[in-house]
Protein backbone atom coordinates (compact mmCIF):
# COMPACT_ATOMS: atom_id res chain seq x y z
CA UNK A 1 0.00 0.00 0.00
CA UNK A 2 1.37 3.48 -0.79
CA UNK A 3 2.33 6.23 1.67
CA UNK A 4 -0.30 8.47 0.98
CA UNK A 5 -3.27 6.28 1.11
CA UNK A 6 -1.91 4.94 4.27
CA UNK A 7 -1.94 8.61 5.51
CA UNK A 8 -4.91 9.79 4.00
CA UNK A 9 -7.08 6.21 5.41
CA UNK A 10 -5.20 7.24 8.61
CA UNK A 11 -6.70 10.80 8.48
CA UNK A 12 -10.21 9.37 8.13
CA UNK A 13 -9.76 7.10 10.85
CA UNK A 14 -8.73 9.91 13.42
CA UNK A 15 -11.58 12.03 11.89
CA UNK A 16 -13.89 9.27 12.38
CA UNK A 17 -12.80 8.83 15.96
CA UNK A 18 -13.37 12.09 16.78
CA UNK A 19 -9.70 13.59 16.69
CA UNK A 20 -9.58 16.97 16.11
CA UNK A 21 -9.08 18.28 12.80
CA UNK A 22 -5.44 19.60 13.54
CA UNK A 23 -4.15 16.58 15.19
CA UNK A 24 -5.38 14.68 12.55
CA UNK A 25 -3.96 16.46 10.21
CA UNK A 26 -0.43 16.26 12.02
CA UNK A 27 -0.58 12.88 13.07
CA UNK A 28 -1.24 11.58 9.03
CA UNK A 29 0.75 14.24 7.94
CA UNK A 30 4.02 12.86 10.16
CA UNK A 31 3.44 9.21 9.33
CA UNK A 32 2.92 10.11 6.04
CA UNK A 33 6.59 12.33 6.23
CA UNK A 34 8.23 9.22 7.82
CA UNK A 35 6.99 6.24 5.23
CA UNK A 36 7.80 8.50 2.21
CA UNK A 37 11.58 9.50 3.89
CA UNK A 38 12.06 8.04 7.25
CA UNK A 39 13.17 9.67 10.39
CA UNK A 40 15.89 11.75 9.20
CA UNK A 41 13.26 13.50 6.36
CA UNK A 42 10.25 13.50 9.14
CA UNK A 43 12.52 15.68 11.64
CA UNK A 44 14.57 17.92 9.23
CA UNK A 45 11.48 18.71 7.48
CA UNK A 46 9.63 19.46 11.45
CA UNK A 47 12.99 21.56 12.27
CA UNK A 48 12.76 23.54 9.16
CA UNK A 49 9.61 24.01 8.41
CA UNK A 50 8.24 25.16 12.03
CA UNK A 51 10.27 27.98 12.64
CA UNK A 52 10.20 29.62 8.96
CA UNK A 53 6.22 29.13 9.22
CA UNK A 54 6.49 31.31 12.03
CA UNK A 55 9.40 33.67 11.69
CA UNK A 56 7.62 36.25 9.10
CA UNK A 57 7.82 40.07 10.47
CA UNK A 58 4.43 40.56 9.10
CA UNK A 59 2.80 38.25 11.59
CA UNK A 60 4.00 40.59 14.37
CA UNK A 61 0.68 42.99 13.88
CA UNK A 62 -1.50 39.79 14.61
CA UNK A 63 -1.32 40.21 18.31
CA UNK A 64 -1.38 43.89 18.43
CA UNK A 65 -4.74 43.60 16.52
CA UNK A 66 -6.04 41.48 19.14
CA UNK A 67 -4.74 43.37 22.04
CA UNK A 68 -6.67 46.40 20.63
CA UNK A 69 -10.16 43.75 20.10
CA UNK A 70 -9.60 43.69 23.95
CA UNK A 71 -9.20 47.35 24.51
CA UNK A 72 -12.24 47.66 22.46
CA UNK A 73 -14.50 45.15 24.31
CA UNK A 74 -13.32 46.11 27.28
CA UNK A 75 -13.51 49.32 27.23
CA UNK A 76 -17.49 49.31 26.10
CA UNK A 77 -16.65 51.32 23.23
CA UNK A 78 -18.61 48.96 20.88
CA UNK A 79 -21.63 49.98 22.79
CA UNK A 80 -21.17 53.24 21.72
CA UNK A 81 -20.47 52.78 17.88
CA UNK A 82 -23.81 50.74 18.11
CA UNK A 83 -25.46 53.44 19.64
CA UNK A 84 -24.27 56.18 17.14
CA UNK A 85 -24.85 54.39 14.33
CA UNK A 86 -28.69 53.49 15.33
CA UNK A 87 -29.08 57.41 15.73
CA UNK A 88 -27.85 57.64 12.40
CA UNK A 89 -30.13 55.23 10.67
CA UNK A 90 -32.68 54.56 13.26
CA UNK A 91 -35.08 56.30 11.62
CA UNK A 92 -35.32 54.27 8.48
CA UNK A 93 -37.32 50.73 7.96
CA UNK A 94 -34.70 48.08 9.08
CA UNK A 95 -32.78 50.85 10.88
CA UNK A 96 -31.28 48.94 14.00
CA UNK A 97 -30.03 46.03 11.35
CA UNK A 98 -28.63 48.88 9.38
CA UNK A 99 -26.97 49.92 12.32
CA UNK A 100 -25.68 46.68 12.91
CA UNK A 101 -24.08 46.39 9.94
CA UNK A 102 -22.25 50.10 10.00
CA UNK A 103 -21.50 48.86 13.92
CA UNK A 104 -20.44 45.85 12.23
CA UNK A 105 -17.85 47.47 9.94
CA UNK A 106 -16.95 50.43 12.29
CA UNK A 107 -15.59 47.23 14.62
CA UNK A 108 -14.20 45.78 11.84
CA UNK A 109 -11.93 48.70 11.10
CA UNK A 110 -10.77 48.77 15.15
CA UNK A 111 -10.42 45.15 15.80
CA UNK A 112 -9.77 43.19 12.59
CA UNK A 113 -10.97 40.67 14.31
CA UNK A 114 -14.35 38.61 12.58
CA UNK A 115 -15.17 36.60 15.58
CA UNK A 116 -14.53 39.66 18.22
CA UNK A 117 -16.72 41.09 16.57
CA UNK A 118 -19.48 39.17 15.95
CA UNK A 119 -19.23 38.50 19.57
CA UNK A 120 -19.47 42.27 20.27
CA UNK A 121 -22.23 42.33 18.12
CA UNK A 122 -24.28 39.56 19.45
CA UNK A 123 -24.57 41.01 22.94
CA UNK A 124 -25.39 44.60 21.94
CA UNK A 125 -27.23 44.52 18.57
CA UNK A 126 -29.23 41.11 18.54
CA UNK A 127 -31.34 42.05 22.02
CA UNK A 128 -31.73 44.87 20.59
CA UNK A 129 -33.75 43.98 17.55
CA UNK A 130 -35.45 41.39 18.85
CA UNK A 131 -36.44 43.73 21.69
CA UNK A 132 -37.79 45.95 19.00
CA UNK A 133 -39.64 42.92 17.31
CA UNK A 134 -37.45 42.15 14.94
CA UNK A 135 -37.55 38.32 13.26
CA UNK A 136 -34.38 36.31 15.16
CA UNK A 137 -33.43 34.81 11.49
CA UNK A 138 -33.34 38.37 10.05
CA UNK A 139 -31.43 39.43 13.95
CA UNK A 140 -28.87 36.75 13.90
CA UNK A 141 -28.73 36.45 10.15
CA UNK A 142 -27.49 40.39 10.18
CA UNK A 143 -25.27 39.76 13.21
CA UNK A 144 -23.68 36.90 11.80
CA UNK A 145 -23.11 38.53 8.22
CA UNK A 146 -21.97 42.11 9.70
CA UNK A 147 -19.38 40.30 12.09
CA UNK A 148 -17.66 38.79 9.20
CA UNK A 149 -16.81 42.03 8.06
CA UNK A 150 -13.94 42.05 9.83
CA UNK A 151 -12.34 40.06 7.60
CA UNK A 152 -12.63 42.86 4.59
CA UNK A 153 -11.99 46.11 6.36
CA UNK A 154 -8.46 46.83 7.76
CA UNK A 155 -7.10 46.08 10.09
CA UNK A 156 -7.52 42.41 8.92
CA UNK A 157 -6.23 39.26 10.71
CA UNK A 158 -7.15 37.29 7.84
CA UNK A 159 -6.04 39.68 5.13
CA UNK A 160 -2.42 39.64 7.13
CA UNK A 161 -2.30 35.96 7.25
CA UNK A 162 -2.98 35.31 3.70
CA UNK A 163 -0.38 37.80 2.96
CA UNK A 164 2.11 36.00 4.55
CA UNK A 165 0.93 32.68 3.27
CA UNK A 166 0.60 33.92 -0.47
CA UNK A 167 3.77 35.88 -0.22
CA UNK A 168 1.42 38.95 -1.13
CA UNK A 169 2.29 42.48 -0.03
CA UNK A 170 0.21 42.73 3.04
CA UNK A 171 0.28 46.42 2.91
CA UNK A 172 -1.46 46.39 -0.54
CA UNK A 173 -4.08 44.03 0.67
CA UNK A 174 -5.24 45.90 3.25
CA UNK A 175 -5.41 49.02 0.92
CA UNK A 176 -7.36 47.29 -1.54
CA UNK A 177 -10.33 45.67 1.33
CA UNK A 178 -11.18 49.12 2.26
CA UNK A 179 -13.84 49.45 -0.50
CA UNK A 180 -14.83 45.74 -0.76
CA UNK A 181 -15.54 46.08 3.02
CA UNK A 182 -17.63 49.56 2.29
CA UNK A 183 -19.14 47.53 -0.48
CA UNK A 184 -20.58 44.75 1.28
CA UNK A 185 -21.84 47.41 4.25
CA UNK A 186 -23.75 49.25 1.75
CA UNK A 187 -24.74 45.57 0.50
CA UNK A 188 -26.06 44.52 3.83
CA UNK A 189 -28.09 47.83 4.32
CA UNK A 190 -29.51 47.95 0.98
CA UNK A 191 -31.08 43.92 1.46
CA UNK A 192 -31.60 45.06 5.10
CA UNK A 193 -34.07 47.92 3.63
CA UNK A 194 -35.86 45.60 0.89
């Protein structure tokens, strides 16, 4: 039997087991390493491999990005962008979703963080609209959508990381999700309203 569809049967195995995903993949991933090359190949290719993964300056803004999440959370000012922005659009049919979605995207461009912020959003938007009758699909459906802005508006996590990984300039990346990420806000509001 080859190698790889020893590794790859192994994979399903551990998957079917219940194995997380990760050690699954490193588990079939490092017998696979060892029957292709043997032990030398397995731990030159662990040596190497682990530190240059890791040793990119660009993936030095990562933590600052979530440090500032924190500061964020912590410091309740997501409460307030919510707040301002419901002022803003209040008014208008679908107004607190709207508002969701600019708190959404305001977050997105303090925290670059999708899942801090669709935390943040889910425990100061979503009572909000379905205090204010709003359907929970339509609620959570908003939340859920607006938190993933995140990802599009810098300062991006994700837009870092697959700058690294594609060897992409990260600095032109996150120049070039600034109007994607208005795009998609606008996007949200305008479905929001019809």
């Amino acid at each position: 039997m080859s190698p790889v569809l020893i590794a790859c049967l192994l994979l399903g195995g551990l998957l079917l087991f219940g194995v997380p995903v990760a050690f699954s993949l490193a588990v079939a991933g490092a017998v696979g390493l060892f029957m292709i090359g043997g032990w030398d190949s397995l731990v030159g290719i662990l040596e190497t491999t682990t530190l240059s993964s890791v040793s990119a300056y660009e993936l030095v803004s990562i933590p600052m990005f979530i440090l500032m999440a924190e500061f964020v959370i912590l410091s309740g000012i997501a409460n307030g962008l919510f707040e301002a922005a419901s002022l803003w659009v209040g008014r208008v049919r679908g107004g607190l979703a709207m508002a969701t979605a600019l708190a959404g995207a305001g977050f997105g461009a303090i925290s670059g963080s999708s899942t801090a912020s669709a935390a943040t959003l889910a425990s100061t938007s979503l009572p909000a609209m379905l205090r204010q009758g709003y359907d929970p699909r339509l609620a959570s459906g908003v939340v859920a959508i607006s938190g993933t802005l995140a990802m599009l508006i810098p300062p991006s996590v994700a837009l870092v990381l697959y700058g690294v990984i594609a060897d992409i300039s990260v600095g032109k990346l996150l120049i070039a999700g600034v109007i994607p990420g208005l795009l998609v806000t606008l996007a949200i509001m305008l479905t929001v309203y019809v």
